[in-house]
Protein backbone atom coordinates (compact mmCIF):
# COMPACT_ATOMS: atom_id res chain seq x y z
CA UNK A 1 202.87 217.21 -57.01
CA UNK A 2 204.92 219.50 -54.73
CA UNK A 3 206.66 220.94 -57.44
CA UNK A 4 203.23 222.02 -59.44
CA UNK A 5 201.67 223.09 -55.80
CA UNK A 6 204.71 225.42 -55.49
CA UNK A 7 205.21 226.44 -59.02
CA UNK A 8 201.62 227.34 -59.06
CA UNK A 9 201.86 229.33 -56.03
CA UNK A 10 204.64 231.60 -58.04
CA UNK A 11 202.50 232.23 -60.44
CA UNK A 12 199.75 233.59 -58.54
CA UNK A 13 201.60 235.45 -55.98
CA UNK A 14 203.20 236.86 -59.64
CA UNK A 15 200.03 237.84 -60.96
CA UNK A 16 198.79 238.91 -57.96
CA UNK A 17 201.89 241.26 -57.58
CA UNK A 18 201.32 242.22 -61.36
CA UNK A 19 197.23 243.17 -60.32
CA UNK A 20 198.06 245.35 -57.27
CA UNK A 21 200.98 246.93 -59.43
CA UNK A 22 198.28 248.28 -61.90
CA UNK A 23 195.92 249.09 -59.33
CA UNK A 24 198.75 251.43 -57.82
CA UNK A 25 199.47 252.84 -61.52
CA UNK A 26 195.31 253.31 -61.77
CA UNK A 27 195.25 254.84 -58.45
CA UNK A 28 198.14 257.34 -59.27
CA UNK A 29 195.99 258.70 -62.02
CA UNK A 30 192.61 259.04 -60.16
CA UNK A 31 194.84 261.23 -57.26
CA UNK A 32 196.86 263.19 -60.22
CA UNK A 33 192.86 263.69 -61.87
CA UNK A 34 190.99 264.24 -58.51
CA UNK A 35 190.36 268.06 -58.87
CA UNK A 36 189.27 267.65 -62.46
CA UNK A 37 186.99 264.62 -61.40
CA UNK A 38 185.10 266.71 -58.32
CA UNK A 39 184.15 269.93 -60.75
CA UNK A 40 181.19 269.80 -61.92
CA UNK A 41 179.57 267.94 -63.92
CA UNK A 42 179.96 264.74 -62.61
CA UNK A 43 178.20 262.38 -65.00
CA UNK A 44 180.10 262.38 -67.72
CA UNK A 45 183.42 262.23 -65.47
CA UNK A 46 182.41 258.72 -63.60
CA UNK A 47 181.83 257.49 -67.71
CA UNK A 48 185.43 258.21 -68.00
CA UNK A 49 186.32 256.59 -64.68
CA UNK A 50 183.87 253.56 -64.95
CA UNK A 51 185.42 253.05 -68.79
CA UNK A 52 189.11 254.03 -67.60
CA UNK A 53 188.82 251.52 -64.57
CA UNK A 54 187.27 248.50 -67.05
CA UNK A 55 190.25 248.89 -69.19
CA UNK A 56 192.86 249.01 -66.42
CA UNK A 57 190.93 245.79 -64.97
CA UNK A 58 190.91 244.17 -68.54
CA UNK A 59 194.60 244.99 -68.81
CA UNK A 60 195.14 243.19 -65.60
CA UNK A 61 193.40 240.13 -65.77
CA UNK A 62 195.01 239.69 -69.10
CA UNK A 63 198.64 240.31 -67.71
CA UNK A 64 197.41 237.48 -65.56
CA UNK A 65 196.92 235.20 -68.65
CA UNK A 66 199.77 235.87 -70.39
CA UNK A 67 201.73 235.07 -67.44
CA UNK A 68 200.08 231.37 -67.01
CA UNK A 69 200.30 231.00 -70.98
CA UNK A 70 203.88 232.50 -70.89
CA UNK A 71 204.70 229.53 -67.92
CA UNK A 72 202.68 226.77 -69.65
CA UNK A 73 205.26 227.06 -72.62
CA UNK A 74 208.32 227.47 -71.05
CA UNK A 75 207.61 224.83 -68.95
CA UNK A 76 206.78 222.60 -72.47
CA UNK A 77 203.41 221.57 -71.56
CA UNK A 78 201.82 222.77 -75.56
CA UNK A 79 204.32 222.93 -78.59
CA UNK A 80 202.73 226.51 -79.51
CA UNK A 81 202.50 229.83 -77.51
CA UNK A 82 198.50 230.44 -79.24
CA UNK A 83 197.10 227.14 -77.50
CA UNK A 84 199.26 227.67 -74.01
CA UNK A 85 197.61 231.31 -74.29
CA UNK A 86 194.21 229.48 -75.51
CA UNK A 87 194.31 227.36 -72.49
CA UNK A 88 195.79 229.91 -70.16
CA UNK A 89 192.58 232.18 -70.65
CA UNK A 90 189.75 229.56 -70.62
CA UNK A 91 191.33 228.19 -67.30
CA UNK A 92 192.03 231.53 -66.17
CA UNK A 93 187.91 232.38 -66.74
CA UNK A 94 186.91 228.81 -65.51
CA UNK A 95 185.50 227.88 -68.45
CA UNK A 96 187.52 225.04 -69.27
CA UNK A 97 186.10 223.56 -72.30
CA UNK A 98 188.15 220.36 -71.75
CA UNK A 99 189.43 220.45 -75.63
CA UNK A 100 193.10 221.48 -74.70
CA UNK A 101 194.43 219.34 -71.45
CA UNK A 102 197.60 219.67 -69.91
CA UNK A 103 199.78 216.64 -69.48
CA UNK A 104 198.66 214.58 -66.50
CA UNK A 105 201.85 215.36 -64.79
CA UNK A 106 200.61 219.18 -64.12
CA UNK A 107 197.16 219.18 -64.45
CA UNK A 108 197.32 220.39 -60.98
CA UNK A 109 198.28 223.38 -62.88
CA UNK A 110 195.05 223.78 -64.73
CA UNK A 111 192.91 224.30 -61.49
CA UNK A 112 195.67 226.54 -59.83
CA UNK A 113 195.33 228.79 -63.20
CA UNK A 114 191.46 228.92 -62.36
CA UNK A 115 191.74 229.78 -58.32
CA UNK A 116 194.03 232.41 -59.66
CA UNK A 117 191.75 233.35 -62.02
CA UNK A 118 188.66 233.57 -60.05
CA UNK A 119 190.87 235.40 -57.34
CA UNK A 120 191.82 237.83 -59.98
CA UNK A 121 188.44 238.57 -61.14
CA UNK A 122 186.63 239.10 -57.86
CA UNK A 123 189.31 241.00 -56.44
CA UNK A 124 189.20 243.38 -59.32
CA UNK A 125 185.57 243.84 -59.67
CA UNK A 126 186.11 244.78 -55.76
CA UNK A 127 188.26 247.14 -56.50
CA UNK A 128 186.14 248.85 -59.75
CA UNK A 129 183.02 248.91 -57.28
CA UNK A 130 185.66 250.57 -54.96
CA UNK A 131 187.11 252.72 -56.94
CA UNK A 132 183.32 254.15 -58.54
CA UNK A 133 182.21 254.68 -55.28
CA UNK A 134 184.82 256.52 -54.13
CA UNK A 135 184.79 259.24 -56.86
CA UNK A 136 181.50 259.48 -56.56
CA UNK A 137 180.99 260.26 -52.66
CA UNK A 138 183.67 262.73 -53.17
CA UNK A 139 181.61 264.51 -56.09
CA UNK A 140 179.11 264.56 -53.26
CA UNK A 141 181.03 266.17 -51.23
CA UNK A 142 182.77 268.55 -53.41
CA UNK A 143 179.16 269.72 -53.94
CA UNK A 144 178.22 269.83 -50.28
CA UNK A 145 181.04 272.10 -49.70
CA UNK A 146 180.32 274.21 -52.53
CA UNK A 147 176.39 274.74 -51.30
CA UNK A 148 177.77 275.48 -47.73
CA UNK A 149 180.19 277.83 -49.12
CA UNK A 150 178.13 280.15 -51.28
CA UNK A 151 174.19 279.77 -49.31
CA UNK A 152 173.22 282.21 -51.74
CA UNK A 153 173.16 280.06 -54.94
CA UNK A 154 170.99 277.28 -52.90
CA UNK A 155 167.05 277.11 -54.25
């Protein structure tokens, strides 16, 4: 039991670790972008963003699977990398159809997967809310500024 508990625990801090990575690579891109993203217009520009940030989010979670799939078979629990992966993600969504079990000696694993899952998924649509909002006050801004710099152009 101690050895799933802690196991487990690696593999969340590890996806975890692999989340916050690719939130730093996102964020690197917004700040490189950030002049292009407050000229006007805006609309089109939070499309990219909102579309840009789902992927990055999508690519994350998924790392997050692959990890738990990659761990499941290496740690011999399914004879085939397709149903540790098949498990990996319907745990890691908490879905859990119940079709494809782990052995009874980790199914602690199973409901770790989840926890990390759910983590995973609330902490990145956090961070896509975050991120939306963000560019978007500072489009705000950008055309605050603008209006208070040239009083002529106001209506």
């Amino acid at each position: 039991m101690f050895i799933q508990i802690l196991l487990g625990t690696g593999l969340i801090l590890l996806s975890v670790i692999v989340a916050a990575v690719g939130f730093g690579v996102y964020e690197l891109g917004l700040r490189r972008a950030h002049k292009w993203l407050i000229t006007e217009p805006h609309r089109p520009k939070l499309f990219v963003v909102l579309a840009s940030a789902v992927l990055a989010m999508l690519w994350i979670i998924t790392a997050g699977v692959w990890i738990w799939a990659f761990a499941f078979r290496f740690l011999g629990m399914f004879s085939h990398l397709e149903e540790a992966l098949y498990f990996s993600l319907t745990a890691f969504t908490t879905l859990g159809f119940g079709d494809v079990l782990l052995p009874v000696e980790w199914r602690l694993l199973g409901g770790m997967a989840a926890v990390n899952g759910f983590l995973n998924i609330g902490m990145m649509t956090a961070l896509l809310m975050e991120v939306l909002r963000h560019v978007r006050r500072n489009q705000l801004e950008a055309q605050r500024t603008a209006r208070e710099d040239n009083p002529s152009s106001n209506p």
